[in-house]
Protein backbone atom coordinates (compact mmCIF):
# COMPACT_ATOMS: atom_id res chain seq x y z
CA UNK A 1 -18.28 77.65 -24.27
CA UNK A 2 -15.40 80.44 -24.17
CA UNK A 3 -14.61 80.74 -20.59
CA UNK A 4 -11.72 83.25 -21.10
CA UNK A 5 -10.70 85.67 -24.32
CA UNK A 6 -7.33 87.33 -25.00
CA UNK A 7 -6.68 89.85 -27.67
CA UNK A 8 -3.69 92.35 -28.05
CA UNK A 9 -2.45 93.79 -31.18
CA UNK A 10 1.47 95.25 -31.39
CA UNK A 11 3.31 97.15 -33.68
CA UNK A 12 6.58 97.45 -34.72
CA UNK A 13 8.27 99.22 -37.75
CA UNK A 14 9.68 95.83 -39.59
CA UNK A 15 6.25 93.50 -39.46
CA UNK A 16 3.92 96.12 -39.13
CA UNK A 17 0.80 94.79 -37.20
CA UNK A 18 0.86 91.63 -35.37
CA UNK A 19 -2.01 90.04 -33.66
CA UNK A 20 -2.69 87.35 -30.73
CA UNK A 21 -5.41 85.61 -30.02
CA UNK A 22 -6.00 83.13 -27.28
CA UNK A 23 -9.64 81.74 -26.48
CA UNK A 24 -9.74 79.21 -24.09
CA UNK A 25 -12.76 76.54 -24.70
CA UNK A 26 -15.22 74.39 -22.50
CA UNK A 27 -16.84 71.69 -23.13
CA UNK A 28 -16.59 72.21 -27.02
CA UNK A 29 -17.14 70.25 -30.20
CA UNK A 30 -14.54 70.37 -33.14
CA UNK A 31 -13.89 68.92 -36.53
CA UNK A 32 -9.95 68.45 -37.44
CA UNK A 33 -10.97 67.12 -40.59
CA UNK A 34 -13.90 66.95 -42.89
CA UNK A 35 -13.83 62.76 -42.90
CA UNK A 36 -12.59 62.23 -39.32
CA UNK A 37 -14.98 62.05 -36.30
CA UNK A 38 -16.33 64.61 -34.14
CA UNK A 39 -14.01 65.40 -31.15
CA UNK A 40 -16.47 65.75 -28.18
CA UNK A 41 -16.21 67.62 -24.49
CA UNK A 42 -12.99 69.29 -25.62
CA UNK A 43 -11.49 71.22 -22.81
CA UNK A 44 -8.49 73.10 -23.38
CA UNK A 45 -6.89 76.82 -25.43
CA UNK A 46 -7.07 78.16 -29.09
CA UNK A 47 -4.34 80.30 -29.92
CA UNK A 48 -3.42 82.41 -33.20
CA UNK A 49 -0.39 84.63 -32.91
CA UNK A 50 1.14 85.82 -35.83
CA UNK A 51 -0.22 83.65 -38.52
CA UNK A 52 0.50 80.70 -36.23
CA UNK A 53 -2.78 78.76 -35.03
CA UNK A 54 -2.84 76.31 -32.50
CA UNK A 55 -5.58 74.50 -30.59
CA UNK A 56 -4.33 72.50 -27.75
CA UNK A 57 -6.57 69.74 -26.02
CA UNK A 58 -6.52 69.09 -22.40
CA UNK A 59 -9.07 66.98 -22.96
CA UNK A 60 -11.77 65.32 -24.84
CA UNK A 61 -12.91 61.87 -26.66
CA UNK A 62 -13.61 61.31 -30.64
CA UNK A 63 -16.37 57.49 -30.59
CA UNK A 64 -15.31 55.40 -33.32
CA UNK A 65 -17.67 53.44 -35.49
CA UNK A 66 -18.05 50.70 -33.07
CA UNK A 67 -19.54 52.83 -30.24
CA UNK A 68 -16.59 53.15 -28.19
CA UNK A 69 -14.46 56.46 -26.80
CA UNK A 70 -11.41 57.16 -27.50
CA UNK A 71 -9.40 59.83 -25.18
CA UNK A 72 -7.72 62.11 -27.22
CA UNK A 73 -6.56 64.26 -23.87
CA UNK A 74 -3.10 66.10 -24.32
CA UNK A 75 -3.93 66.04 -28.34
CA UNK A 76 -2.90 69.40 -31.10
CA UNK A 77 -3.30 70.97 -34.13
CA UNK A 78 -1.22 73.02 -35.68
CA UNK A 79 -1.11 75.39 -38.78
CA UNK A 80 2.56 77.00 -38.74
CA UNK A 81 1.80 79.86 -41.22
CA UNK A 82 -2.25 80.67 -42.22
CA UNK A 83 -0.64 83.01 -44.79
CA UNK A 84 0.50 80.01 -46.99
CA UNK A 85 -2.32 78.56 -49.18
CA UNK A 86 -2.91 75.70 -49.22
CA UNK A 87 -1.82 76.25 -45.36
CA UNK A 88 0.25 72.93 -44.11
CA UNK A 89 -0.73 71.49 -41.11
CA UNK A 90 0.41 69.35 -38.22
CA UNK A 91 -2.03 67.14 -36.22
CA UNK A 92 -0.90 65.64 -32.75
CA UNK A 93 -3.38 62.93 -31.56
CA UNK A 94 -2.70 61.48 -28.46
CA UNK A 95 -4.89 58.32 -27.94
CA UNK A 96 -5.91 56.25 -25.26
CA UNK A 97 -8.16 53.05 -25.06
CA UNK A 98 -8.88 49.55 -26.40
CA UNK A 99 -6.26 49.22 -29.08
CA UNK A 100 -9.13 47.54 -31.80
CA UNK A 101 -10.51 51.05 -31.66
CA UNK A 102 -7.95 53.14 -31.63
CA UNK A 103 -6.69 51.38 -34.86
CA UNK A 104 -10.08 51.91 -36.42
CA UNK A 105 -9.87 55.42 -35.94
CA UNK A 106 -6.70 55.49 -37.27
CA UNK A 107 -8.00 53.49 -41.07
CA UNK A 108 -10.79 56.76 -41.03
CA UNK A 109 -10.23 58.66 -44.02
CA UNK A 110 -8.49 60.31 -45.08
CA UNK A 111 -5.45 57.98 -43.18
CA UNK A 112 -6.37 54.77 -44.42
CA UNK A 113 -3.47 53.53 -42.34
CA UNK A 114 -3.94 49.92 -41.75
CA UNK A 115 -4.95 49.39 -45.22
CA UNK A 116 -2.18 51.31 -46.45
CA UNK A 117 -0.01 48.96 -44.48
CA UNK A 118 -1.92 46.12 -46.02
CA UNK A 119 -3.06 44.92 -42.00
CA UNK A 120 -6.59 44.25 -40.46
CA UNK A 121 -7.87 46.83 -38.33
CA UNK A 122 -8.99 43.50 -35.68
CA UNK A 123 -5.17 42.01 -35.93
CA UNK A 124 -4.65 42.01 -32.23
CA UNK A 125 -6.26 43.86 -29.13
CA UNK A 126 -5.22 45.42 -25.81
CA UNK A 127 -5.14 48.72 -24.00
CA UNK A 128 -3.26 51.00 -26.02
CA UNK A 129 -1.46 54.79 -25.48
CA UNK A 130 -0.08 55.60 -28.62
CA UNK A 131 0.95 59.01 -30.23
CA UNK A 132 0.06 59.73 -33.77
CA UNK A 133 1.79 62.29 -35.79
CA UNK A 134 -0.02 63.46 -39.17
CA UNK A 135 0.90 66.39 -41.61
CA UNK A 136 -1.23 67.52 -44.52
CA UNK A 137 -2.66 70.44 -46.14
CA UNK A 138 -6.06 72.41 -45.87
CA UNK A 139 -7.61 71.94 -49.07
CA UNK A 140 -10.84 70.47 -49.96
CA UNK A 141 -10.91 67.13 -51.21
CA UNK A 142 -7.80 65.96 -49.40
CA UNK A 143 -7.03 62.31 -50.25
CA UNK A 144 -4.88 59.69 -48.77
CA UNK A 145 -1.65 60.14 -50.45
CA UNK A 146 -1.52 64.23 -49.38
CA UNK A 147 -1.97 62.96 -45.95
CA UNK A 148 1.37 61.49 -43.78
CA UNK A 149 0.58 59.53 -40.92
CA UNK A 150 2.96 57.79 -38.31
CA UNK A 151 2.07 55.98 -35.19
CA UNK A 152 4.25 54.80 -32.16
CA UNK A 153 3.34 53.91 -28.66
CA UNK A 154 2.41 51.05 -26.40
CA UNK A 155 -0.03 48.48 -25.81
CA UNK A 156 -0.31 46.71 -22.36
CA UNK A 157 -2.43 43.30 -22.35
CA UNK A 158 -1.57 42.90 -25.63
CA UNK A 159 -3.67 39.68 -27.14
CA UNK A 160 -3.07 38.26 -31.01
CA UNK A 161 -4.95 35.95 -32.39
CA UNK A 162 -4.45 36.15 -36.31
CA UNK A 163 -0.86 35.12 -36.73
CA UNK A 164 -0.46 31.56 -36.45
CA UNK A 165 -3.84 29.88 -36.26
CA UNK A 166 -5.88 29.09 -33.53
CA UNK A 167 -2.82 29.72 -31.01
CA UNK A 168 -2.90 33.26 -30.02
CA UNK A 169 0.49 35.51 -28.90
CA UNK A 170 0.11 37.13 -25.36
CA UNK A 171 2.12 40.20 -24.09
CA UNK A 172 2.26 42.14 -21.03
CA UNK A 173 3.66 45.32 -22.69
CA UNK A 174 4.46 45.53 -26.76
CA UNK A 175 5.91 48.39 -28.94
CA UNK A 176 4.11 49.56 -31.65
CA UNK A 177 5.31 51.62 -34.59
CA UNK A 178 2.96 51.79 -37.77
CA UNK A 179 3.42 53.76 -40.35
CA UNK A 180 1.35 53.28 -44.16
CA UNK A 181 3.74 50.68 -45.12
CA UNK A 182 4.49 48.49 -41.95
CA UNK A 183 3.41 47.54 -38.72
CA UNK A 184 5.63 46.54 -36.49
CA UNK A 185 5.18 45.14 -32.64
CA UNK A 186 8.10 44.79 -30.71
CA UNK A 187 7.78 43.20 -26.80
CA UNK A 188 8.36 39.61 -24.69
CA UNK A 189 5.25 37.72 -25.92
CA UNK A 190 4.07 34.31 -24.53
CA UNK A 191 3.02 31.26 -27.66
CA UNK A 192 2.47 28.14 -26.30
CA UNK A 193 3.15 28.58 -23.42
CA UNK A 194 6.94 30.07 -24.18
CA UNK A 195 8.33 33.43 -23.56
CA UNK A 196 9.38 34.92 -26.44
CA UNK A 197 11.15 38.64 -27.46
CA UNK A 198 9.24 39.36 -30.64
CA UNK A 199 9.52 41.47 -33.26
């Protein structure tokens, strides 16, 4: 639902007309991208002022394949200039929750990010907050090498299992930073029962 709608149009005598929009949304269902899941109970403002749209979430989820939500509160997309064809555009996903599912979200096409990095979407687990920054450009069949993703945040409880065996790497609080060709996690981990800073 559109709980509130702005419109004003200006002149002036170098740009001739310009428009802006703002609709602000309720409990809304979008689609950032043809391959990429549903974003669900979306709360939050659309905006379109002189060829610049902007939607900007205050809240809502996206559920991945496994079942589970992902928060995607304090998320936006971006298209600097709609006059530009094909238009670029910057997507701002802000993600909270279990960190197997936020990474699984992340290897939906068109990212591909963990297998782009060559890693296992299950390669560890915890409760993650991490901030993903992706730029590509509307045009139908978009595939993984017009899209550029980057990732960076933090996972608390962080749990590995996959690295050396059966031992498995414990962390309170571990730095993430993935982009399509590394991983990297960064934090004081616990192996056999030693404290470790790991990178």
């Amino acid at each position: 639902d559109f709980s509130k709608v702005m419109f004003s149009l200006r002149y002036d005598n170098q740009n001739d007309i310009r428009s802006d929009t703002k609709l602000f949304f309720k409990d809304m269902t979008f689609r950032a991208l043809s391959d990429f899941p549903l974003i669900k109970k979306a709360n939050g403002m659309y905006s379109n002022y002189d060829h610049r749209l902007v939607a900007s979430f205050q809240n809502g989820v996206v559920t991945a394949k496994s079942g589970e939500n992902v928060d995607l509160s304090g998320s936006r997309f971006v298209i600097p200039d709609t006059k530009i064809l094909p238009s670029p555009a910057q997507l701002s996903i802000m993600v909270k929750g279990r960190l197997r599912t936020v990474l699984e979200l992340l290897n939906n096409a068109p990212f591909y990010i963990l297998d782009r990095a060559d890693q296992n979407v299950d390669i560890a687990d915890g409760e993650a907050k991490i901030e993903v920054d992706v730029t590509f450009p509307i045009k139908p069949g978009l595939a993984a090498h017009d899209v550029s993703t980057a990732a960076t945040g933090e996972i608390v409880h962080f749990v590995t299992s996959g690295l050396f065996k059966k031992y498995s790497i414990f962390g309170k609080k571990v730095r993430l930073e993935l982009t399509p060709a590394s991983l990297i996690l960064r934090g004081i981990t616990e192996y056999k029962d030693i404290d470790l800073d790991t990178e």
